[in-house]
Protein backbone atom coordinates (compact mmCIF):
# COMPACT_ATOMS: atom_id res chain seq x y z
CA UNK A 1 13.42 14.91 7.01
CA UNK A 2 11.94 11.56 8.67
CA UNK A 3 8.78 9.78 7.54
CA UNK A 4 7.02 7.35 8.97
CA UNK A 5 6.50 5.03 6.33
CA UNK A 6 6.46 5.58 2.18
CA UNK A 7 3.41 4.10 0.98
CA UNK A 8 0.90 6.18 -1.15
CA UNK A 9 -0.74 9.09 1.10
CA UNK A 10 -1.41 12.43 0.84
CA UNK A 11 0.96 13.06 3.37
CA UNK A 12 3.89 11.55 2.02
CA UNK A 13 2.99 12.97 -1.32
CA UNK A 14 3.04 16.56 0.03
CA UNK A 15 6.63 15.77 1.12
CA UNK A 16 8.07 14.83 -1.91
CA UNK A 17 6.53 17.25 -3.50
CA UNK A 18 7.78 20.11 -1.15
CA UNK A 19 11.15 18.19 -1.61
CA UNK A 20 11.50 18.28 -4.95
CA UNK A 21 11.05 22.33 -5.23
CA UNK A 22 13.23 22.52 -3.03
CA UNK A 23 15.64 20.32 -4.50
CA UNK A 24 15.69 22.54 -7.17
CA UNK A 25 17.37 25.41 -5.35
CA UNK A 26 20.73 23.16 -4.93
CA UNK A 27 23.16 25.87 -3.33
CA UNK A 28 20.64 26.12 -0.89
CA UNK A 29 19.26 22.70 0.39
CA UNK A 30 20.90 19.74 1.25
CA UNK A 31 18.39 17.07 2.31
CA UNK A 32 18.75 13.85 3.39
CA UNK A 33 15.40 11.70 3.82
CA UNK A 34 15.04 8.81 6.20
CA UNK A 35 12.01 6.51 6.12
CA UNK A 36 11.23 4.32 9.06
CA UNK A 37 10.27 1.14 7.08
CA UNK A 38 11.49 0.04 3.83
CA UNK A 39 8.32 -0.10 2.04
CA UNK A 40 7.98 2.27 -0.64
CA UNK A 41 5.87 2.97 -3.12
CA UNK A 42 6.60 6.27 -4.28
CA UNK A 43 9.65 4.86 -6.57
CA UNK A 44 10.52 8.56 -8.09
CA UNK A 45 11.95 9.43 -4.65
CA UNK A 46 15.41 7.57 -5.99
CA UNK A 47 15.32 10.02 -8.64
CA UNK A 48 15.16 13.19 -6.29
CA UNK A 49 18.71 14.89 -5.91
CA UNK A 50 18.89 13.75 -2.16
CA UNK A 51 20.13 11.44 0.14
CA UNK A 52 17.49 8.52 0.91
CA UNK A 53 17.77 5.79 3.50
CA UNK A 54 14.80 3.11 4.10
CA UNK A 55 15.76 1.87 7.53
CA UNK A 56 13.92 -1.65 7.78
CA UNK A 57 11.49 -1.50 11.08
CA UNK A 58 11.12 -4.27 13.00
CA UNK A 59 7.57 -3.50 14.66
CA UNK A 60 5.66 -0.36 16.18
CA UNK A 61 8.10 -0.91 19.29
CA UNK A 62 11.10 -1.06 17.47
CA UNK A 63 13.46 1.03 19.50
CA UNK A 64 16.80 0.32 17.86
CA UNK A 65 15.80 2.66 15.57
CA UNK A 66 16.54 5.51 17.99
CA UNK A 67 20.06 4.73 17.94
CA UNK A 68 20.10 4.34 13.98
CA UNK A 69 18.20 7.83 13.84
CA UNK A 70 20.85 8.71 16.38
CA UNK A 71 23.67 7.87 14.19
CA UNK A 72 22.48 9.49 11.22
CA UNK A 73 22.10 12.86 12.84
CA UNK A 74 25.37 12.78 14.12
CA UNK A 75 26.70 12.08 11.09
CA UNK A 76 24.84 14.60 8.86
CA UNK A 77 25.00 16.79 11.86
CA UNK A 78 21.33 18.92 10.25
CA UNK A 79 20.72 22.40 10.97
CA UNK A 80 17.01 21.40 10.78
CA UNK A 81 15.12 18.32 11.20
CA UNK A 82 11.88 18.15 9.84
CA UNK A 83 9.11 14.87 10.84
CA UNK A 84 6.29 13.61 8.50
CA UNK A 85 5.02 11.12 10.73
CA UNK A 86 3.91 10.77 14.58
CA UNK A 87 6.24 7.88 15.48
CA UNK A 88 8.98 9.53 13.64
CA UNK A 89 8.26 12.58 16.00
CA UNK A 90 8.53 10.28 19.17
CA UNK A 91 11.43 8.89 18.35
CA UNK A 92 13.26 11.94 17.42
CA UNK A 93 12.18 14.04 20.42
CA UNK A 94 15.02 12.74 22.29
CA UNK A 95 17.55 13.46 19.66
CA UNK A 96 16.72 17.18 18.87
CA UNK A 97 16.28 17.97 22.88
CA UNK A 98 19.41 16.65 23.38
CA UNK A 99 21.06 18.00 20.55
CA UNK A 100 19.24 20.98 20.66
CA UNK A 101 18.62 21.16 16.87
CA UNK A 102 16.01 22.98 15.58
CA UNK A 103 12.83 20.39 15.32
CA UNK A 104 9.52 21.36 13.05
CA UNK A 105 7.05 18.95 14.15
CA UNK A 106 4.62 18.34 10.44
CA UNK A 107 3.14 14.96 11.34
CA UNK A 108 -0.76 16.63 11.69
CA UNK A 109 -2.39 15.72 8.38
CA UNK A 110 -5.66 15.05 9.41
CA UNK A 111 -8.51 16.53 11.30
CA UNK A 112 -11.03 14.57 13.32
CA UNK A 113 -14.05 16.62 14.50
CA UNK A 114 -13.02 15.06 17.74
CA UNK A 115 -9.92 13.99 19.27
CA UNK A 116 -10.34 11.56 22.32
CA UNK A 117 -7.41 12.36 24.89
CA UNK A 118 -6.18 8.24 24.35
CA UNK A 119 -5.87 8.83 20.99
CA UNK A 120 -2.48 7.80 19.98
CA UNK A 121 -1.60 10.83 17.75
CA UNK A 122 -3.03 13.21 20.39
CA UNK A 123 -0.62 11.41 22.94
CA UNK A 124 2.28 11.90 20.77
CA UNK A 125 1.08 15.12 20.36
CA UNK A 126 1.37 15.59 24.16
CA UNK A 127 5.00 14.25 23.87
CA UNK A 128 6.47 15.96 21.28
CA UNK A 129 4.78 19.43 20.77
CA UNK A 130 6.82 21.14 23.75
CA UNK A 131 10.29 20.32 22.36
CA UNK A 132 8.98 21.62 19.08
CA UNK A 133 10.33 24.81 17.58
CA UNK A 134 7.31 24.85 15.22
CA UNK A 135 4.28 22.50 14.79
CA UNK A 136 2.96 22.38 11.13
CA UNK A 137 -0.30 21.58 9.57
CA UNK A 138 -1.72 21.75 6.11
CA UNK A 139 -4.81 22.79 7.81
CA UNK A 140 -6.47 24.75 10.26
CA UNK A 141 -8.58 22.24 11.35
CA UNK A 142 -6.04 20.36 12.08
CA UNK A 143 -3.91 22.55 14.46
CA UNK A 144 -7.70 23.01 16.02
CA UNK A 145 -8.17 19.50 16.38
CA UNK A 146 -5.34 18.16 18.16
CA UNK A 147 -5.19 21.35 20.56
CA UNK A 148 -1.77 22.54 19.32
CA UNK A 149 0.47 25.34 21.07
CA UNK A 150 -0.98 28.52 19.21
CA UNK A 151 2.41 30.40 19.16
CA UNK A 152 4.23 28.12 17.41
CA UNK A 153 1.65 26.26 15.26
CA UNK A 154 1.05 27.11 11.34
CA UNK A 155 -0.96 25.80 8.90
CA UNK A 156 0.95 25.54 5.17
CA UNK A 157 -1.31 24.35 2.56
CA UNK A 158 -0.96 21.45 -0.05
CA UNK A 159 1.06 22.77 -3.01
CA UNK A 160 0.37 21.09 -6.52
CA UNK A 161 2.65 20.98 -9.47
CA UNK A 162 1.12 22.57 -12.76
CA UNK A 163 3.33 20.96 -14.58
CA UNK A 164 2.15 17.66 -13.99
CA UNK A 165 -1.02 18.42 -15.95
CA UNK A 166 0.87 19.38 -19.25
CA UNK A 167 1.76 17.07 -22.10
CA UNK A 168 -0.75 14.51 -21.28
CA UNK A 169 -2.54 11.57 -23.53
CA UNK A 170 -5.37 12.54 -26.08
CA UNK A 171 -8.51 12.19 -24.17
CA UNK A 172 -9.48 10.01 -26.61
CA UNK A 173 -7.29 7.75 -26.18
CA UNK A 174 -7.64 7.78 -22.54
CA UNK A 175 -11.34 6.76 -22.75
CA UNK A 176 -10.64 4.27 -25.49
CA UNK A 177 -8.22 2.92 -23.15
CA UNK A 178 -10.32 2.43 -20.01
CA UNK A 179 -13.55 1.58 -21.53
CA UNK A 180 -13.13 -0.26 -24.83
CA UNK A 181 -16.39 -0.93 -26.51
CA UNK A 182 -18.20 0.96 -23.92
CA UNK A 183 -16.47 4.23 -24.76
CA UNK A 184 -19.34 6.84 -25.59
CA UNK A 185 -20.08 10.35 -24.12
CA UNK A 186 -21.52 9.69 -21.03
CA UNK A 187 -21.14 11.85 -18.17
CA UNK A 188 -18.06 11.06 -15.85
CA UNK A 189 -18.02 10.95 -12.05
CA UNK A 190 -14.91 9.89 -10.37
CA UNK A 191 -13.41 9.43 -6.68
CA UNK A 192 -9.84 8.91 -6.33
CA UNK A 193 -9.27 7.60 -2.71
CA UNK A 194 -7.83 4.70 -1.02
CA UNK A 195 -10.05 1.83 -0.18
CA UNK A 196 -10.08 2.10 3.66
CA UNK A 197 -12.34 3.20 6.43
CA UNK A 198 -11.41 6.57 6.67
CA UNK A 199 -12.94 6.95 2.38
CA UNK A 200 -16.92 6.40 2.46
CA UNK A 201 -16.57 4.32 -0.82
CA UNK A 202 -19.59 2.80 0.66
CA UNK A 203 -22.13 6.02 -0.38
CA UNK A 204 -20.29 6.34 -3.26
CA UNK A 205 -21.40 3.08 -4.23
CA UNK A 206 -24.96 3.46 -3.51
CA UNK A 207 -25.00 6.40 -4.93
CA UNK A 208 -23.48 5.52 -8.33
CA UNK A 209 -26.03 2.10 -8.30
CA UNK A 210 -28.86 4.22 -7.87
CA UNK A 211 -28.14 6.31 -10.81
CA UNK A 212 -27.38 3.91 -12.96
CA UNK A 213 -30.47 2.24 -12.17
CA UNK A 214 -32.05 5.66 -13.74
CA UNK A 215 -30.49 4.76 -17.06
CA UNK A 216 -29.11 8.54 -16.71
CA UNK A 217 -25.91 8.25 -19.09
CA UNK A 218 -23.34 8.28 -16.34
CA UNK A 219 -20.28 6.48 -15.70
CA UNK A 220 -18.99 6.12 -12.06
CA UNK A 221 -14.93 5.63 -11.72
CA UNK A 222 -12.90 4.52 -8.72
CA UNK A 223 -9.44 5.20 -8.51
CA UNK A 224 -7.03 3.75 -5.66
CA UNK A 225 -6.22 0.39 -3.90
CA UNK A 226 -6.48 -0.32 -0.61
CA UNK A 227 -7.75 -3.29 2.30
CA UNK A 228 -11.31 -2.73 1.10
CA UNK A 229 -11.72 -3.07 -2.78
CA UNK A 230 -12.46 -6.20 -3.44
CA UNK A 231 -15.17 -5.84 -0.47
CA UNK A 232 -16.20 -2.82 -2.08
CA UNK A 233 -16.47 -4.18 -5.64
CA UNK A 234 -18.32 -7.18 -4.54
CA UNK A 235 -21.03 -4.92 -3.63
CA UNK A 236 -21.65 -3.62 -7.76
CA UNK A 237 -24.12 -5.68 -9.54
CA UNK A 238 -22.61 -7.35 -12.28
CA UNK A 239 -25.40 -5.65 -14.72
CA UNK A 240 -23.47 -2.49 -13.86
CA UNK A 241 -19.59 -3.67 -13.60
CA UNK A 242 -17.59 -2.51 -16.23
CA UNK A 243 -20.39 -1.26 -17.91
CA UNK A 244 -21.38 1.76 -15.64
CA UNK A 245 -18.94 1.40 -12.84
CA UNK A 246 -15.59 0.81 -13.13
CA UNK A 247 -12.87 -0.17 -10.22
CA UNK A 248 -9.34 1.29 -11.83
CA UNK A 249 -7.12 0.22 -9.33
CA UNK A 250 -3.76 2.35 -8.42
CA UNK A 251 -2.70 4.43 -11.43
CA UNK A 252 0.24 6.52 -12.46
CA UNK A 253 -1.64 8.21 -14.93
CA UNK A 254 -3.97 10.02 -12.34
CA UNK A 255 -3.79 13.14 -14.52
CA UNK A 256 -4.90 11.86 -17.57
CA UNK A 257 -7.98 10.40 -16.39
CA UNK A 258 -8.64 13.75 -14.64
CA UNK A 259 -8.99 15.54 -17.83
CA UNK A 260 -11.55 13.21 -18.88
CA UNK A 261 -14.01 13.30 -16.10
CA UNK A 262 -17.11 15.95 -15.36
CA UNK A 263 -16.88 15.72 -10.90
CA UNK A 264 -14.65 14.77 -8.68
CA UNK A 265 -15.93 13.23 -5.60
CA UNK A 266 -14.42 12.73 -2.11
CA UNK A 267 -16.39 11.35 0.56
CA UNK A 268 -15.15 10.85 3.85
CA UNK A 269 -16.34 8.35 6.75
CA UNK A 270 -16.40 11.53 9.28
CA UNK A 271 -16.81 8.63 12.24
CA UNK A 272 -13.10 7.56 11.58
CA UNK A 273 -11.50 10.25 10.13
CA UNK A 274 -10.89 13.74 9.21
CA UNK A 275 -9.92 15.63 6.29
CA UNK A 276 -6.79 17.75 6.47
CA UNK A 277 -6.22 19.18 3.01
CA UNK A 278 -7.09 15.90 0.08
CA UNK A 279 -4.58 16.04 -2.73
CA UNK A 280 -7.28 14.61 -4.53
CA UNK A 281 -9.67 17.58 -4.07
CA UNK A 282 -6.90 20.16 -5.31
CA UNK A 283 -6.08 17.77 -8.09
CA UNK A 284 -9.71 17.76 -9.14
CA UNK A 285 -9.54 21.76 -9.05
CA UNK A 286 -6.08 21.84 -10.80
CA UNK A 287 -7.97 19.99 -13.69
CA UNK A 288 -11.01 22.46 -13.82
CA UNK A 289 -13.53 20.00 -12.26
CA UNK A 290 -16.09 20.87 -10.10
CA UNK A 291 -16.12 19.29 -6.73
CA UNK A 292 -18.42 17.29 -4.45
CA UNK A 293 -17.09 16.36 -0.96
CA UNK A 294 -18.04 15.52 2.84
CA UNK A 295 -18.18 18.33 4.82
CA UNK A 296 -16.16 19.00 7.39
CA UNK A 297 -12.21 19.24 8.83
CA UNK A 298 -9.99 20.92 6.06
CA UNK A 299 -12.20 20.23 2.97
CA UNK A 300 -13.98 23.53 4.08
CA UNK A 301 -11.04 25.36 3.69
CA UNK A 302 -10.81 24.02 0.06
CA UNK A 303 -14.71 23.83 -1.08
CA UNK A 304 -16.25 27.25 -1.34
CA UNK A 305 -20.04 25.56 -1.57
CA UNK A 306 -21.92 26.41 -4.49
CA UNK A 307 -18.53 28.35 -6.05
CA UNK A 308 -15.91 26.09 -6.79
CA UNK A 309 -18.18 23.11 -5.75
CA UNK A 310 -20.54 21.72 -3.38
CA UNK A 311 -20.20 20.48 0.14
CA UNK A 312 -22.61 17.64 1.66
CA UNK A 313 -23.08 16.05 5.08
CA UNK A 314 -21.89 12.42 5.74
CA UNK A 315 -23.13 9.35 4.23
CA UNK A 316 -26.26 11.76 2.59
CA UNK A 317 -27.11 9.78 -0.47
CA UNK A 318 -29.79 12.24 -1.73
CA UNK A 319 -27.72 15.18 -1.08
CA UNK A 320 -25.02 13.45 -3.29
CA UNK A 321 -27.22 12.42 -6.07
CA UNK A 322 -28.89 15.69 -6.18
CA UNK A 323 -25.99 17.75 -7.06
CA UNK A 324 -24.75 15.01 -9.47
CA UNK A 325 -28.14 15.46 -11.34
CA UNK A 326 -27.98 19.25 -10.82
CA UNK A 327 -24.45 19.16 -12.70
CA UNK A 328 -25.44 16.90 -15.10
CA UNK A 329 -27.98 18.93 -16.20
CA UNK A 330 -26.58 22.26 -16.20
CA UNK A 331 -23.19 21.96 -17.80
CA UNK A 332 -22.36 25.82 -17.53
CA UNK A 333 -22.86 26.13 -13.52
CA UNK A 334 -20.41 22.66 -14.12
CA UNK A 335 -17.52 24.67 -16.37
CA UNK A 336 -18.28 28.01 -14.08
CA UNK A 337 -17.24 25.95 -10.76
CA UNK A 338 -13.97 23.91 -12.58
CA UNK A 339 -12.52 27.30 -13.24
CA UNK A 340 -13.11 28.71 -10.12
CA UNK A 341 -11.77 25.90 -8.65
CA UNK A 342 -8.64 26.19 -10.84
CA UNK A 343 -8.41 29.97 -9.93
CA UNK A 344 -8.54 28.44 -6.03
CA UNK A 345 -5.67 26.19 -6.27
CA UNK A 346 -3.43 28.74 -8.14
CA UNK A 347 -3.98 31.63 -5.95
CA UNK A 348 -3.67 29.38 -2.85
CA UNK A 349 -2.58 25.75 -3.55
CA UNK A 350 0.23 26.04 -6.08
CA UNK A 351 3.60 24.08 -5.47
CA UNK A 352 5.74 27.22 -5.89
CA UNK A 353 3.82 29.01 -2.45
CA UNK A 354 4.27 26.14 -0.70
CA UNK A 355 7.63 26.20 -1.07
CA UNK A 356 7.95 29.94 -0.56
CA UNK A 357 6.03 29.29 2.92
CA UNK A 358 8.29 26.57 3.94
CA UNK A 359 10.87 28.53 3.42
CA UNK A 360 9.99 31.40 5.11
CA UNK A 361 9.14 28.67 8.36
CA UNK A 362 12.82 27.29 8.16
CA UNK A 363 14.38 30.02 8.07
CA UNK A 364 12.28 31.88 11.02
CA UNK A 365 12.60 28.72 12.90
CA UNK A 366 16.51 28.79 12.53
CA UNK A 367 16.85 32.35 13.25
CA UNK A 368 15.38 31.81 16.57
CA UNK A 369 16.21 30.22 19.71
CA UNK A 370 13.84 27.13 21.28
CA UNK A 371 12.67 28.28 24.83
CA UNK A 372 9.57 28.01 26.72
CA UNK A 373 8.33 31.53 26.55
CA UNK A 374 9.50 31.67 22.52
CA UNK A 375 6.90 33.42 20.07
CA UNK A 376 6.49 33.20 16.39
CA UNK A 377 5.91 36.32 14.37
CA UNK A 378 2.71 36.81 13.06
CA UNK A 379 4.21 37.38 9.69
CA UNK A 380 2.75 34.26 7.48
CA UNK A 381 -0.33 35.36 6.29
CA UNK A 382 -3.09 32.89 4.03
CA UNK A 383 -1.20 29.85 3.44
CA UNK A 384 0.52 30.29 6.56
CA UNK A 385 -1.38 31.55 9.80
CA UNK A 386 -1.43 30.78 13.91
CA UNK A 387 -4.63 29.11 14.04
CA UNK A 388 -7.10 30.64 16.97
């Protein structure tokens, strides 16, 4: 497997995750993971039962890494090779058509309602997709978006790990912890997101100031780090910092604090970026929390609207206010949609079928031969279908 980069994301948390399942059939697997920078920030990946390598990369045009890619393959000689990231793809493309090793293609994690033919991951798209054996996405949308062969494109959903909400800290203590003095009963809304254009921590803002302005007993949290916090923060009155609206920062203890909370919020800024599949939205279901988020891209493959939570348009501060209020105020439609949303992550989202589907990918793509005319099955049903 080759990544792009290590840093916290959604994608590179789906990988790890999918790795360490894996990793736990050991006569079976034998991975070795390759990141193309040294930055990384997901430090249990030196506990997995793999082989890691950080190559250090030396710019976006940094082509000794072919021949460093090069030498690894050689070496560890794969009978798969499986990319994470769109520059990882373009510099492997050589390799595996030379090679001829099997090559799944998983760098499509987003979906942008619309894909301008300069974009750079549409280009690479271009360059990479036809020396694919498969082309993976962990949503429809996104095999939609960025016009992807239909025979040999699947979409394999998000998988989450149960077991990460088990054994956690007392509530209690958990809102003792985070808001001292200020810890009461008030109603919790939180968005865990990094701080960059692509998250519309902008309307979440306004949205959390203007309720708090309405002295309605709310709390707003804001989980994640990123280019844009302290622009973001500087935007909170200071009548309402740390008293209503609290800035977390990155946390390892994302669980915990999910327990705690009444919604979980994602809004997207649709004019940058699409949704594939948010790890925070399934998290937020995994924890029996009902869900508000921007429609659009894979988030409507996740939100049933008005079931397991409610989907509003961009940047639509009423909308979003309105179905805090509604939620707050009827706190058994609130419980109904959590546990529907629970039911939706384990019949569709759970760690264990997206390991079963990856399976069942590698070992279709290795019992076929790459050729121009080649066809997938239509075998992979739910979790794993030919988009149309």
């Amino acid at each position: 497997m080759v990544v792009d980069t290590l840093i916290k994301g959604g994608l590179e948390r789906r990988m790890l995750e999918l790795i360490k399942a894996l990793s736990k059939d050991t006569l079976q697997y034998d991975i070795y993971l390759i990141s193309l920078t040294n930055k990384v920030e997901y430090d249990y990946v030196y506990d997995l039962p793999i082989k890691f390598e950080a190559l250090e990369r030396k710019g976006k045009k940094d082509f000794s890494l072919l021949g460093k890619l090069w030498q690894r393959v050689t070496s560890f000689n794969p009978d798969i090779i499986h990319s994470w990231g769109s520059m990882a793809s373009v510099f492997l493309a050589p390799i595996v058509k030379f090679k001829k090793i099997r090559f799944v293609n998983g760098y499509i994690g987003q979906a942008p309602l619309k894909v301008s033919l300069n974009d750079p991951f549409y280009i690479r798209g271009l360059f990479t997709f036809p020396i694919s054996d498969a082309i993976v996405s962990n949503s429809l949308a996104g095999l939609s978006a960025y016009r992807t062969p239909v025979k040999k494109s699947f979409c394999i959903y998000n998988g989450i790990d149960f077991e990460r909400f088990q054994n956690l800290n007392e509530p209690s203590e958990v809102k003792e912890d985070l808001f001292g003095s200020n810890y009461d009963k008030s109603f919790l809304v939180a968005m865990v997101a990094a701080f960059e254009e692509r998250k519309d921590y902008h309307t979440f803002i306004r949205v959390a100031i203007k309720i708090c302005k309405q002295n309605l007993q709310t709390k707003f949290l804001l989980v994640g780090g990123g280019e844009n916090l302290e622009a973001i923060k500087a935007l909170v009155p200071k009548e309402f910092l740390n008293k209503n609206i609290y800035f977390l920062g990155k946390r390892s203890d994302i669980e915990s604090i999910l327990q705690i909370i009444d919604i979980g919020v994602l809004l997207t800024n649709s004019t940058k970026h699409g949704e594939g599949v948010s790890n925070s939205i399934i998290e937020y279901m995994a924890s029996s929390k009902p869900v508000i988020a921007t429609l659009g891209g894979g988030t409507n493959e996740v939100v049933e609207n008005g079931k397991n939570g409610f989907l509003v348009d961009y940047a639509a501060e009423e909308q979003i206010i309105d179905k805090i209020k509604y939620l707050l105020a009827n706190k058994t439609v609130s419980h109904e949609m959590g546990r529907a949303g629970y039911q939706t992550v384990r019949n569709k989202f759970s760690i264990e079928t997206m390991r079963d589907n990856y399976i069942r990918l590698y070992n279709e793509t290795l019992s076929n031969k790459r050729n121009k005319h080649h066809s997938y099955s239509s075998q992979f049903e739910l979790q794993v279908s030919s988009h149309s």
